[in-house]
PDB file of N, CA and C in Angstrom:
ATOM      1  N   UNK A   1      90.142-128.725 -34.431  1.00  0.00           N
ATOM      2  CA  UNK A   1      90.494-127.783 -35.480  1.00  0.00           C
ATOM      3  C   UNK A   1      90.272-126.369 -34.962  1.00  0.00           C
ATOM      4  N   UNK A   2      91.237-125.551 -35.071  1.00  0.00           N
ATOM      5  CA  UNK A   2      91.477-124.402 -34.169  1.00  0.00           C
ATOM      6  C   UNK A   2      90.752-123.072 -35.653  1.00  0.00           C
ATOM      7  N   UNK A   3      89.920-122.506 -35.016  1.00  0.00           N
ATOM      8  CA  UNK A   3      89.187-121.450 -36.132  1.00  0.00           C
ATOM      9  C   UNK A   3      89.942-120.160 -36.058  1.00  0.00           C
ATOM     10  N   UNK A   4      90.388-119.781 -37.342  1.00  0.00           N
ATOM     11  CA  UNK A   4      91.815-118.734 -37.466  1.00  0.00           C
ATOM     12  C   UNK A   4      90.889-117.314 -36.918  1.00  0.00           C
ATOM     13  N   UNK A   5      91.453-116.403 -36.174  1.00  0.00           N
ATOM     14  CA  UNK A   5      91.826-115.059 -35.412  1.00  0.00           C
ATOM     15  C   UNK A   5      91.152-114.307 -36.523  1.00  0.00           C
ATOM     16  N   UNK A   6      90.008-113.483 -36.280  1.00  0.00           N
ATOM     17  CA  UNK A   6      89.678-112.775 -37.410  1.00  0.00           C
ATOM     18  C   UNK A   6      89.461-111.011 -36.498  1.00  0.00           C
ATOM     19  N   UNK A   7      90.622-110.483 -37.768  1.00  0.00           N
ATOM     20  CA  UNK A   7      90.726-109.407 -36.789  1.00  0.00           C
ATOM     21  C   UNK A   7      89.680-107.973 -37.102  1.00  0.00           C
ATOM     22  N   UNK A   8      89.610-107.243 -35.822  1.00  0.00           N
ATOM     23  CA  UNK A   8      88.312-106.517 -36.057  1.00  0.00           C
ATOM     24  C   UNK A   8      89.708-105.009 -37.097  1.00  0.00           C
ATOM     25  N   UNK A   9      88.244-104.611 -37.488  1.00  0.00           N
ATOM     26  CA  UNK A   9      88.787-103.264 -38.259  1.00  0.00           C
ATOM     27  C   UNK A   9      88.926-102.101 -36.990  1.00  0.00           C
ATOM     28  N   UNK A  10      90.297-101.491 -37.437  1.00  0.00           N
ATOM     29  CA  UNK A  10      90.498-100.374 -35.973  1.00  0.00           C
ATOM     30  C   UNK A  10      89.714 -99.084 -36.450  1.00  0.00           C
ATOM     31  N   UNK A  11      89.567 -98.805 -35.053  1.00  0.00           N
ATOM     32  CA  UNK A  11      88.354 -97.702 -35.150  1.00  0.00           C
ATOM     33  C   UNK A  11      89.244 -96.159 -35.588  1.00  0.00           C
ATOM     34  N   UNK A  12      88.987 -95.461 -36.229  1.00  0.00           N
ATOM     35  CA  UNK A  12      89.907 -94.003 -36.250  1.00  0.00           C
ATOM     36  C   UNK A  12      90.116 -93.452 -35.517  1.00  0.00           C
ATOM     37  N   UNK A  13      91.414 -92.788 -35.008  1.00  0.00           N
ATOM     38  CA  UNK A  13      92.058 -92.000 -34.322  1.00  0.00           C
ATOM     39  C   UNK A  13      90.524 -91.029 -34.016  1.00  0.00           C
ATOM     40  N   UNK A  14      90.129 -89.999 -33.009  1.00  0.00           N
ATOM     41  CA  UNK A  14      89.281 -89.449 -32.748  1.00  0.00           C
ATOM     42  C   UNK A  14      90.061 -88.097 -32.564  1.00  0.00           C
ATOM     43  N   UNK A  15      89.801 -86.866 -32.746  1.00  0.00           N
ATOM     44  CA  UNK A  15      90.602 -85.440 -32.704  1.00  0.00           C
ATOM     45  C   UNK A  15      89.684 -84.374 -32.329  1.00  0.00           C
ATOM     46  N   UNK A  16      89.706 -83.985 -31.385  1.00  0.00           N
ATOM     47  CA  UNK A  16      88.445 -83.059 -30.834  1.00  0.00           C
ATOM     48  C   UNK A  16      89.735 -81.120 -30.951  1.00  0.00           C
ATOM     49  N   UNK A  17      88.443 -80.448 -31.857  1.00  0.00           N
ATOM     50  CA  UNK A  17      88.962 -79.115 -31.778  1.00  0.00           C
ATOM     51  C   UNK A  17      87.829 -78.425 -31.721  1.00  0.00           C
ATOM     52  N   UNK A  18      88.751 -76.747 -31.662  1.00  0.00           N
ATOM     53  CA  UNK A  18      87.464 -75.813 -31.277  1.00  0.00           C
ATOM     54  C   UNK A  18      87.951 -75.036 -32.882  1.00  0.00           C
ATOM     55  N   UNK A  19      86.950 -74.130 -32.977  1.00  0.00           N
ATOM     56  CA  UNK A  19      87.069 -72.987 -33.736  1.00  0.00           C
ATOM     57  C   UNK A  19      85.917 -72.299 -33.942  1.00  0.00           C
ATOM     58  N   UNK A  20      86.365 -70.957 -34.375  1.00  0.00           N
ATOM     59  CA  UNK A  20      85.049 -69.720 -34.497  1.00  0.00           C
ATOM     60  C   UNK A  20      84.657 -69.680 -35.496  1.00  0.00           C
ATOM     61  N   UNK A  21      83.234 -69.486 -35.585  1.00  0.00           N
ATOM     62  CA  UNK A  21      82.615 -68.851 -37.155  1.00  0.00           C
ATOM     63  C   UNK A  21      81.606 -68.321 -36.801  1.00  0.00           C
ATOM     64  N   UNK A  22      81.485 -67.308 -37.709  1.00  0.00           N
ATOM     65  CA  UNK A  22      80.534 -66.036 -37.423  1.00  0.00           C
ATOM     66  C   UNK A  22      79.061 -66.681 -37.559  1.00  0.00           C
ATOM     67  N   UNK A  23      78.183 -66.076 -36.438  1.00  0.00           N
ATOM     68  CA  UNK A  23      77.133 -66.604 -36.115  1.00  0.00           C
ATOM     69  C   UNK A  23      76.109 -66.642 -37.549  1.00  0.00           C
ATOM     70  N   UNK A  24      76.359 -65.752 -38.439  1.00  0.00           N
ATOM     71  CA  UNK A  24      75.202 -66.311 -39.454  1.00  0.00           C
ATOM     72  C   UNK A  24      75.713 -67.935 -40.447  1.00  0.00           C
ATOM     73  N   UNK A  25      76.863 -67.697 -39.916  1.00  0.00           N
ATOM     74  CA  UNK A  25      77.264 -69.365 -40.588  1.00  0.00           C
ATOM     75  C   UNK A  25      77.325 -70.567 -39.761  1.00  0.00           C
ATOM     76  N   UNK A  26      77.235 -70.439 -38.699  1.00  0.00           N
ATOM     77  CA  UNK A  26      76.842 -70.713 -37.774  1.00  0.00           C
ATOM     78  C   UNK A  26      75.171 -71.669 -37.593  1.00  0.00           C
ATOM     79  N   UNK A  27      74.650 -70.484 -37.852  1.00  0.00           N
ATOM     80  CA  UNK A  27      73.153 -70.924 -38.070  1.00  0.00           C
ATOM     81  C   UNK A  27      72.769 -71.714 -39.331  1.00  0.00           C
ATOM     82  N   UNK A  28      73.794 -71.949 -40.111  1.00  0.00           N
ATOM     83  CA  UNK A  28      73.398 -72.729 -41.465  1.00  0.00           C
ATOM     84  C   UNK A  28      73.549 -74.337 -41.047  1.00  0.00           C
ATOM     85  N   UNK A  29      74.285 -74.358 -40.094  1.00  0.00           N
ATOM     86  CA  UNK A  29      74.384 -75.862 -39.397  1.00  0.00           C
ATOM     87  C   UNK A  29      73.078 -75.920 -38.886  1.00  0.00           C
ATOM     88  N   UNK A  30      71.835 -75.453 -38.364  1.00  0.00           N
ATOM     89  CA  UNK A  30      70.510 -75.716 -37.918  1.00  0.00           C
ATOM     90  C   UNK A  30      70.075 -75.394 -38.873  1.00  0.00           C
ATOM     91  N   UNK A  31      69.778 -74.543 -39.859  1.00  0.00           N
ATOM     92  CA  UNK A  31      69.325 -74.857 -41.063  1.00  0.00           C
ATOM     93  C   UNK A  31      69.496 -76.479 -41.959  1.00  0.00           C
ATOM     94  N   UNK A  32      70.668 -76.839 -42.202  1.00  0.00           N
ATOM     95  CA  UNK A  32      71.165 -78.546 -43.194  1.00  0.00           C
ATOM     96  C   UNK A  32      70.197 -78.927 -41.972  1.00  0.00           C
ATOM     97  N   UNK A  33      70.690 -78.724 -40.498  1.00  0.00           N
ATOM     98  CA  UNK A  33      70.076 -80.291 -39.506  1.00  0.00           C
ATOM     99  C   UNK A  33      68.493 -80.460 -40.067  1.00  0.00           C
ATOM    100  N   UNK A  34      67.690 -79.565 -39.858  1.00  0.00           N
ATOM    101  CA  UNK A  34      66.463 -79.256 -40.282  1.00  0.00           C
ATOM    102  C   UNK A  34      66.149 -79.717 -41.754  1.00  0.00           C
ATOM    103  N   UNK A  35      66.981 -79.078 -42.577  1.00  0.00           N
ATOM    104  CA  UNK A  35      66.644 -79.764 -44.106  1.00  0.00           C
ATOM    105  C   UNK A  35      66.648 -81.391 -44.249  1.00  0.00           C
ATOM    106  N   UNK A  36      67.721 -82.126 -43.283  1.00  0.00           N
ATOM    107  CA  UNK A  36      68.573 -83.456 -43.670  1.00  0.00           C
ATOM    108  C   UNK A  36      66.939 -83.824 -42.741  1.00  0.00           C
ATOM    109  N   UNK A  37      66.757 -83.692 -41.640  1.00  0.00           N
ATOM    110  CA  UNK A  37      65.259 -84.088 -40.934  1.00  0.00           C
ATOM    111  C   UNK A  37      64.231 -84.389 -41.987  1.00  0.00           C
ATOM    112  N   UNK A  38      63.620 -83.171 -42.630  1.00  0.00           N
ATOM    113  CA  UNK A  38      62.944 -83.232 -43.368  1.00  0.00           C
ATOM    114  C   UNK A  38      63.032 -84.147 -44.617  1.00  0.00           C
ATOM    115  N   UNK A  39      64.363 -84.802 -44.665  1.00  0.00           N
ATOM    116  CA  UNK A  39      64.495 -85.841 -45.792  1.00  0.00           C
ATOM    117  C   UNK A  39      64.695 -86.976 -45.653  1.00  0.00           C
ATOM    118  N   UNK A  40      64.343 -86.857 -43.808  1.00  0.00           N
ATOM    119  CA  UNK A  40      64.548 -88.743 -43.547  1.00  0.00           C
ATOM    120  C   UNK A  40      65.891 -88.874 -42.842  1.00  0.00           C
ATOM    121  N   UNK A  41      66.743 -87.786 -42.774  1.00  0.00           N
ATOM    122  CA  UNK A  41      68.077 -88.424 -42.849  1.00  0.00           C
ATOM    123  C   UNK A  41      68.725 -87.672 -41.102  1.00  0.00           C
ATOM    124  N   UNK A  42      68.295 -87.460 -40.433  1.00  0.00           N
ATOM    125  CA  UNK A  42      68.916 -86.768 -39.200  1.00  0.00           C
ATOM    126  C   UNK A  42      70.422 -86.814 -39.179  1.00  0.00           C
ATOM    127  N   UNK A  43      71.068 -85.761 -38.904  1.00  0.00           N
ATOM    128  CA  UNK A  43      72.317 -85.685 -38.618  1.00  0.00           C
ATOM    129  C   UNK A  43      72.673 -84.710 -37.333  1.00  0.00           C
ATOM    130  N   UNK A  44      73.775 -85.014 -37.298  1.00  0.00           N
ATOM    131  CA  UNK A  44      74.561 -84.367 -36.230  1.00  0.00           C
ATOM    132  C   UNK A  44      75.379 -82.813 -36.805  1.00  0.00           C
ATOM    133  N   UNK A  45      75.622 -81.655 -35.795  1.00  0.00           N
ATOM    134  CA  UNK A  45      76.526 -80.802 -36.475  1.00  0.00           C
ATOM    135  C   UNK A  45      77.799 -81.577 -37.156  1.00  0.00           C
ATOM    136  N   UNK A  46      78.445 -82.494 -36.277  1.00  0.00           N
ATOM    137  CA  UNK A  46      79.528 -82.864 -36.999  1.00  0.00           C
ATOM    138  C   UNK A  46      79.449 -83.605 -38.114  1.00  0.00           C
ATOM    139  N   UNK A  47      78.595 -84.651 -38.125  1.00  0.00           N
ATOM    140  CA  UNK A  47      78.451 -85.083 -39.529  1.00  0.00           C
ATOM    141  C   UNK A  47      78.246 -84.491 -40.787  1.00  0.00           C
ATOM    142  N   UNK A  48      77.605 -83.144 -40.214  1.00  0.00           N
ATOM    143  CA  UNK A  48      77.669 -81.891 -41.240  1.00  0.00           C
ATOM    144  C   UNK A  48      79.043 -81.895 -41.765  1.00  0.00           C
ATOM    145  N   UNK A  49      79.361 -81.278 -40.828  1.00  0.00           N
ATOM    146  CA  UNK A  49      80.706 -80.169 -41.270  1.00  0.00           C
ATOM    147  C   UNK A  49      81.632 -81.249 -42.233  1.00  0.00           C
ATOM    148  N   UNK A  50      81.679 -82.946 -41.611  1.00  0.00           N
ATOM    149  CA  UNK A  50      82.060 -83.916 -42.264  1.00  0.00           C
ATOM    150  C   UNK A  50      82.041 -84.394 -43.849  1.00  0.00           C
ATOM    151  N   UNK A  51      80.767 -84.622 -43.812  1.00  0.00           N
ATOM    152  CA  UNK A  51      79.995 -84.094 -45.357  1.00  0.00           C
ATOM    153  C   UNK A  51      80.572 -83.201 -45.921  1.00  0.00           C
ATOM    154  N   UNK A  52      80.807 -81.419 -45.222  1.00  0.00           N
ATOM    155  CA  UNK A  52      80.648 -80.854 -45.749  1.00  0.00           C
ATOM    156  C   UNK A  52      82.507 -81.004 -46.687  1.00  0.00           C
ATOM    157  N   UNK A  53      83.146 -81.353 -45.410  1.00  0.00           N
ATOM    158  CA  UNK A  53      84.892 -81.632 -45.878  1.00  0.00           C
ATOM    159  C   UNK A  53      84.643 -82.341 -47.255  1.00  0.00           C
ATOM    160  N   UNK A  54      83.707 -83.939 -47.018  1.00  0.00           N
ATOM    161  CA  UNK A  54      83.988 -84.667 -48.095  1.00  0.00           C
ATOM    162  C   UNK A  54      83.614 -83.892 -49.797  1.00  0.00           C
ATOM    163  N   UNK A  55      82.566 -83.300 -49.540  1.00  0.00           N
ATOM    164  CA  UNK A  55      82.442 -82.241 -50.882  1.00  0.00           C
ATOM    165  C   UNK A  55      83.054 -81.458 -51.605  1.00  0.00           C
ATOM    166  N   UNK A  56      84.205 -80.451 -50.429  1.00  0.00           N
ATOM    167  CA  UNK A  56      84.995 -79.918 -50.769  1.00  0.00           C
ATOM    168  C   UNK A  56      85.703 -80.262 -51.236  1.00  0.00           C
ATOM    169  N   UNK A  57      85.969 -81.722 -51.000  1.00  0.00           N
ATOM    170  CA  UNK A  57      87.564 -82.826 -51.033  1.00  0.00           C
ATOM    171  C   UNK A  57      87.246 -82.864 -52.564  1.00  0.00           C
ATOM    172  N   UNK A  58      86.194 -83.040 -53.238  1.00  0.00           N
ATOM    173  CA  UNK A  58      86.045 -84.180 -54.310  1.00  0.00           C
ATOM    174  C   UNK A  58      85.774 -82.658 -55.341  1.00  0.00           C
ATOM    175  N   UNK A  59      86.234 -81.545 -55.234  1.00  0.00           N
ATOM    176  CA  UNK A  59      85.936 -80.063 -55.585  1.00  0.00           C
ATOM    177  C   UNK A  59      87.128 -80.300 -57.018  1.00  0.00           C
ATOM    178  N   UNK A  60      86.704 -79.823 -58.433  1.00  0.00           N
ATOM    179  CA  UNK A  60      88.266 -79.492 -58.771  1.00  0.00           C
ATOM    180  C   UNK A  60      89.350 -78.287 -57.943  1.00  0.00           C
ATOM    181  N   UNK A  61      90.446 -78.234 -58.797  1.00  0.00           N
ATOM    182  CA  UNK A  61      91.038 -77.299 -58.069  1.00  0.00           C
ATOM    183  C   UNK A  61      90.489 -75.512 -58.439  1.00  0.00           C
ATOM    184  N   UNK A  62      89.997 -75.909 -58.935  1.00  0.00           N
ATOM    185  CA  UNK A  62      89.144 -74.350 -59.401  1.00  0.00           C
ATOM    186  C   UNK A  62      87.679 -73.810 -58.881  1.00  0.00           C
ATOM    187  N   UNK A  63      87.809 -75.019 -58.533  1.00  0.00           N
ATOM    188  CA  UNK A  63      85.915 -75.232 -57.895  1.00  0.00           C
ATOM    189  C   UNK A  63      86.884 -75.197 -56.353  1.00  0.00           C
ATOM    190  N   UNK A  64      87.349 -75.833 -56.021  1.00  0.00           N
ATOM    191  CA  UNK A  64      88.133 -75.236 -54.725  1.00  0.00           C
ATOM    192  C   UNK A  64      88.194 -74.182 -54.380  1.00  0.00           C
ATOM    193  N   UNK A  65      89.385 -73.250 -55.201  1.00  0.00           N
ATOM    194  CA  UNK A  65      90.057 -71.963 -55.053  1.00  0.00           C
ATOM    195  C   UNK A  65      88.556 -70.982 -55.054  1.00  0.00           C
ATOM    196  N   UNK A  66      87.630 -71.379 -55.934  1.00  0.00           N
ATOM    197  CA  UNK A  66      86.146 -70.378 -56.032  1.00  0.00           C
ATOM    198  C   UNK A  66      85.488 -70.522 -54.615  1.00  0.00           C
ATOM    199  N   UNK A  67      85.482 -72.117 -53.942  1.00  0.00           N
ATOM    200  CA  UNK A  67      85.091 -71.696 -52.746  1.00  0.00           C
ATOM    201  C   UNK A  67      85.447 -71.113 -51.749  1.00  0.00           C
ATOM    202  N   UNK A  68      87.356 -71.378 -51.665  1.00  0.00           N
ATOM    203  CA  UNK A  68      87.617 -70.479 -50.861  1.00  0.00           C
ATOM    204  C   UNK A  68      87.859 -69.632 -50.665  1.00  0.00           C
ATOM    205  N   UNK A  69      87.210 -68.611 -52.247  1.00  0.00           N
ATOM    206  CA  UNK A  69      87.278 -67.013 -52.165  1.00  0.00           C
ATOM    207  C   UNK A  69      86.288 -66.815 -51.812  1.00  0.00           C
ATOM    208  N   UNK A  70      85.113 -67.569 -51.619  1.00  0.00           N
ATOM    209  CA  UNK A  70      83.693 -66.615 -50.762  1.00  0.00           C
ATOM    210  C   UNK A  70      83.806 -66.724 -49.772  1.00  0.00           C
ATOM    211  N   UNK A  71      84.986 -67.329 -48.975  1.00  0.00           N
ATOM    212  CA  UNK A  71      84.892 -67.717 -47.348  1.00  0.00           C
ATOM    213  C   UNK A  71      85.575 -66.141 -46.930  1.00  0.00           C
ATOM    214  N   UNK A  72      85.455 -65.440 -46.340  1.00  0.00           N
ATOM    215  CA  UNK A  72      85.713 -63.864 -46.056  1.00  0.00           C
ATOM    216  C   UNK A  72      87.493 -64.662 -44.945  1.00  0.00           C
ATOM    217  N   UNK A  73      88.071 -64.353 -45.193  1.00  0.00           N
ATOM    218  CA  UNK A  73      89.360 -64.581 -43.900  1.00  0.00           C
ATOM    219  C   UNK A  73      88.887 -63.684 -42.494  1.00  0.00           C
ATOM    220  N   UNK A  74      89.161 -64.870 -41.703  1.00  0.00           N
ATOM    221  CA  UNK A  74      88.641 -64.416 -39.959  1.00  0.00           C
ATOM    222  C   UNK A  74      90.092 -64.151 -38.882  1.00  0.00           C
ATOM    223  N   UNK A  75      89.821 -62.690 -38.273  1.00  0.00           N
ATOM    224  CA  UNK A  75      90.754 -63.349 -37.308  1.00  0.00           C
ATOM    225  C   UNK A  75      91.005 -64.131 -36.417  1.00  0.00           C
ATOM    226  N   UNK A  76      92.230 -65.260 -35.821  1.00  0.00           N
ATOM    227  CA  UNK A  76      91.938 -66.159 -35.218  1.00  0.00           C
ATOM    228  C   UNK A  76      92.245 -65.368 -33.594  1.00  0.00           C
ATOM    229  N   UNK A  77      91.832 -66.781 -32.690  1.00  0.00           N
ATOM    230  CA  UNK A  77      91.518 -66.721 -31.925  1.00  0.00           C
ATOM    231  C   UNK A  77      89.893 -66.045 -31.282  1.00  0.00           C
ATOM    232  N   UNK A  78      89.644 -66.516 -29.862  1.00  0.00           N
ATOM    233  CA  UNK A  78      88.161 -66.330 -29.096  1.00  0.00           C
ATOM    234  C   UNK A  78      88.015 -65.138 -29.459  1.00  0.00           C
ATOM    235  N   UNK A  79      86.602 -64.575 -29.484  1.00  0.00           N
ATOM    236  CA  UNK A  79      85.814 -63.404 -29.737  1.00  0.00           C
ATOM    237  C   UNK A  79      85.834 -62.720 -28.658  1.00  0.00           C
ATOM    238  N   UNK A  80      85.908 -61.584 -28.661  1.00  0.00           N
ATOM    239  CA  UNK A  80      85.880 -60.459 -27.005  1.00  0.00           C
ATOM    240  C   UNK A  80      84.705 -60.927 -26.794  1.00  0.00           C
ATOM    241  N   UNK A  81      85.019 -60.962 -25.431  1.00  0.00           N
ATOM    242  CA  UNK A  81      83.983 -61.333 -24.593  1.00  0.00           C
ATOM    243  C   UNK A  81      83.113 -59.976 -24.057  1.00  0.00           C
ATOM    244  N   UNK A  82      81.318 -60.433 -24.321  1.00  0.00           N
ATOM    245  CA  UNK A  82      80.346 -59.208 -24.494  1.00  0.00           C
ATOM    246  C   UNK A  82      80.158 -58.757 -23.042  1.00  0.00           C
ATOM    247  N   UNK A  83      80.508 -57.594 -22.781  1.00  0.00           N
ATOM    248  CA  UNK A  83      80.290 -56.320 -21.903  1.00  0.00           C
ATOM    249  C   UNK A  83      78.647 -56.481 -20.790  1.00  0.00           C
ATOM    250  N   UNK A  84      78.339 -56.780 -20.209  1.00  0.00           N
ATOM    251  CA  UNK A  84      77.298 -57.313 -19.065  1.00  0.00           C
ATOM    252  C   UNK A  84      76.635 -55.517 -19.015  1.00  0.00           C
ATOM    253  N   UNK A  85      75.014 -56.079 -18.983  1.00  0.00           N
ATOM    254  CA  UNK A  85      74.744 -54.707 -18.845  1.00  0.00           C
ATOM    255  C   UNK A  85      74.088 -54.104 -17.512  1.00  0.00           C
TER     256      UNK A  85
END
């Protein structure tokens, strides 16, 4: 008696990017790591920022639009590179 093919679950596509954010927001990612420590729960920056998507996701659309008026608009692309002294 031949035992039926049990198939594994596929793992997600993986997508590696860059982007800038100003260093005091920046530092709020070692701030959560530090808080999530202190609660038992260690994380990674990315699992942050992950989290942080899923929160936003589950936002109404007004609770949305409010967050993304405190986000200041950045220009894109790399930061000039600092002058050697």
């Amino acid at each position: 008696m031949a035992t039926p093919k049990v198939e594994k679950a596929k793992k997600p596509k993986m997508v590696r990017d860059s982007f800038t954010i100003p260093k005091n927001e920046y530092d709020v990612l070692d701030v959560l790591k530090m808080r999530a420590a202190k609660l038992g729960s260690p994380v990674k920056k990315t699992e942050l920022i992950r989290a942080g998507m899923k929160a936003i996701a589950a936002l109404s659309d007004a609770a949305f639009k409010a967050a993304l008026s405190a986000v200041p608009s950045l220009k894109t692309g790399r930061p000039a590179k600092g002058k050697k002294a």
